[in-house]
Protein backbone atom coordinates (compact mmCIF):
# COMPACT_ATOMS: atom_id res chain seq x y z
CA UNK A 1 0.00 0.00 0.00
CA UNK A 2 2.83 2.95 1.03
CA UNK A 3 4.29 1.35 -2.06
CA UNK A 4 1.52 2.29 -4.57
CA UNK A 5 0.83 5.76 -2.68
CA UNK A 6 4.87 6.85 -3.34
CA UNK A 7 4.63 5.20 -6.81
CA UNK A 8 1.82 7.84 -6.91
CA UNK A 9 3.24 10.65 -5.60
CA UNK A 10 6.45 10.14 -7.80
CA UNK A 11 4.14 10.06 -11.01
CA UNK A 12 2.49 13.05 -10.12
CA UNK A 13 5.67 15.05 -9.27
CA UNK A 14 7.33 14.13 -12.59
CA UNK A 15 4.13 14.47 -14.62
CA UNK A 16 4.09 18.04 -13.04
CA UNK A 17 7.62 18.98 -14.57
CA UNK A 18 6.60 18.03 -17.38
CA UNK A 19 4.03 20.76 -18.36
CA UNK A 20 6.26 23.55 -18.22
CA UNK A 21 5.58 25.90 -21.03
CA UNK A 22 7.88 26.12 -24.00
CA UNK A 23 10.71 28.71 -23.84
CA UNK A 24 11.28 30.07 -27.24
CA UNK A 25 14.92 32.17 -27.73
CA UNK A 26 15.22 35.01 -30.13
CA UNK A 27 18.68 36.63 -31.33
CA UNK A 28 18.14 40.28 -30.91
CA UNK A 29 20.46 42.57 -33.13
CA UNK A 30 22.08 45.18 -30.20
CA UNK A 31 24.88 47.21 -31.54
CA UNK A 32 27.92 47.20 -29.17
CA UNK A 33 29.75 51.43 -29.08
CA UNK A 34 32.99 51.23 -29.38
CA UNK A 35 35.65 54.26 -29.12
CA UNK A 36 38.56 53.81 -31.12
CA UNK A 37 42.21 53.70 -29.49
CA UNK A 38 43.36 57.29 -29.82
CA UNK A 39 46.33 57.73 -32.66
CA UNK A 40 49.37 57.39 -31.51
CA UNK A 41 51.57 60.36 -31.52
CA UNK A 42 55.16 60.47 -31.10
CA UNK A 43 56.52 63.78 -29.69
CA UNK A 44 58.28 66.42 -32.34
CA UNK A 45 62.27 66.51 -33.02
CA UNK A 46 62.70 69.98 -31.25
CA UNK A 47 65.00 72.01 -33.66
CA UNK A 48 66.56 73.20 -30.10
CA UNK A 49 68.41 69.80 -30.47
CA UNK A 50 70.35 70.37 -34.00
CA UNK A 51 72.05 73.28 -32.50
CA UNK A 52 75.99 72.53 -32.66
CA UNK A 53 78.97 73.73 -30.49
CA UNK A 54 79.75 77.00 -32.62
CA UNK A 55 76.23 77.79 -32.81
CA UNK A 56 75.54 77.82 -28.94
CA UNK A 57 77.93 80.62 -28.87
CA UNK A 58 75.48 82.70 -31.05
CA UNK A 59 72.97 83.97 -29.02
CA UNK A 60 70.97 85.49 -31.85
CA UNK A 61 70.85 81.72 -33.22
CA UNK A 62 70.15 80.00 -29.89
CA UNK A 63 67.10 82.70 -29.62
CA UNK A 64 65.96 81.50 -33.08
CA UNK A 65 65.98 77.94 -32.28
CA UNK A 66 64.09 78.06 -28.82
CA UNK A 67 61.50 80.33 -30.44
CA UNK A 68 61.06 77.72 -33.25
CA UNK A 69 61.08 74.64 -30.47
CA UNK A 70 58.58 75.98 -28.83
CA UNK A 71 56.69 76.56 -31.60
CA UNK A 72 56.49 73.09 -32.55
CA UNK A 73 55.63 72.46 -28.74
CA UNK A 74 52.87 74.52 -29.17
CA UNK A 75 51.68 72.52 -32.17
CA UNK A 76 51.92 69.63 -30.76
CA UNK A 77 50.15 70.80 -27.85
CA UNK A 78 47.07 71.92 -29.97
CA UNK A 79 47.11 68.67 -31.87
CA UNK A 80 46.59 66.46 -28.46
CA UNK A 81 43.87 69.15 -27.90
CA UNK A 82 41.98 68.39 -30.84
CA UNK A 83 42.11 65.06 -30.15
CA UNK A 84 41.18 65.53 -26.69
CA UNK A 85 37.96 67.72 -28.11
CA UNK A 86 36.76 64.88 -30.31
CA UNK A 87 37.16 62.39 -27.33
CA UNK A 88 34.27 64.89 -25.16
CA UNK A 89 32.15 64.89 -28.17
CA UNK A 90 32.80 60.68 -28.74
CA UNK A 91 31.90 60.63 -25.13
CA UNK A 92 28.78 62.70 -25.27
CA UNK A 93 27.51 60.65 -28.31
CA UNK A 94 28.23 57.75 -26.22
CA UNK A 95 26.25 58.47 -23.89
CA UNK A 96 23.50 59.78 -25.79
CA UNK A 97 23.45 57.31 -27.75
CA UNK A 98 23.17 54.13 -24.53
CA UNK A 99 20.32 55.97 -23.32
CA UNK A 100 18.29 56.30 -26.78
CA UNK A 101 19.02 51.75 -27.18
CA UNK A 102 18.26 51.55 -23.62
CA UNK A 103 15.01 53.03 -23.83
CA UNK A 104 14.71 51.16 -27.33
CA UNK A 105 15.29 47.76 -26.00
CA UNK A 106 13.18 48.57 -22.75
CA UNK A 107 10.61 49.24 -25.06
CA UNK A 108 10.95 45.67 -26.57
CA UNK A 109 10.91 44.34 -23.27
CA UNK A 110 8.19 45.11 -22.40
CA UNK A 111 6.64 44.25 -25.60
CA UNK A 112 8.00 40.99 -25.61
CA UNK A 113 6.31 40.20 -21.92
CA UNK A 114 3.09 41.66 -23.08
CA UNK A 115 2.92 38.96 -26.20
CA UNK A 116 4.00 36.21 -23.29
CA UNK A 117 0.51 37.13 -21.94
C-alpha cells in the first residue's frame, strides 16, 4: 500500500515537470559602441636639439631655435587638444546614444512580456 501511494506521488511530481511551457529564444540585433584607441603620436624633433657647439655661442641663433622649439611644442600641444575635443564629443555621443538603445530595448521588453501574456 505505502508502495503504490509513493509510486503515486512520484508520477504526479514528474508528470508536473513536465508541463512547463515552452521557452522560445530570439537573437536580438544590439549594436555594441565602441571608441577607437586614440592615434598614436610620437613627440616632435625639437629644432633646439640640432644646435651645434659653434652655434651655442650665437645667441641670436640660440634665440631662433628656442623660439622655433617651442613653436612646434605649441603645435603639438594643440594637436593632443583636438584630439582631446573629439574624445568629449565621442563621449557625449556615447552616452547619448546608450540611453536612446536603452530606452529602445526597454521598449521591446516590455513588448516581448506583453505577447507572453
Amino acid at each position: 500500500m505505502n508502495i503504490k501511494i509513493l509510486l503515486i506521488c512520484i508520477t504526479l511530481l514528474t508528470v508536473g515537470c513536465s508541463f512547463t511551457p515552452e521557452v522560445k529564444y530570439r537573437d536580438v540585433a544590439r549594436p555594441i559602441l565602441v571608441c577607437p584607441a586614440p592615434p598614436k603620436m610620437k613627440a616632435p624633433d625639437l629644432y633646439i636639439y640640432r644646435l651645434n657647439d659653434t652655434d651655442r655661442e650665437n645667441y641670436g641663433k640660440v634665440a631662433q631655435y628656442y623660439n622655433i622649439s617651442i613653436r612646434q611644442l605649441l603645435d603639438h600641444i594643440r594637436k593632443h587638444q583636438i584630439i582631446l575635443e573629439r574624445y568629449d564629443k565621442t563621449s557625449e555621443s556615447y552616452i547619448e546614444m546608450n540611453a536612446e538603445f536603452e530606452l529602445m530595448y526597454k521598449h521591446q521588453r516590455i513588448e516581448d512580456e506583453i505577447d507572453r501574456d
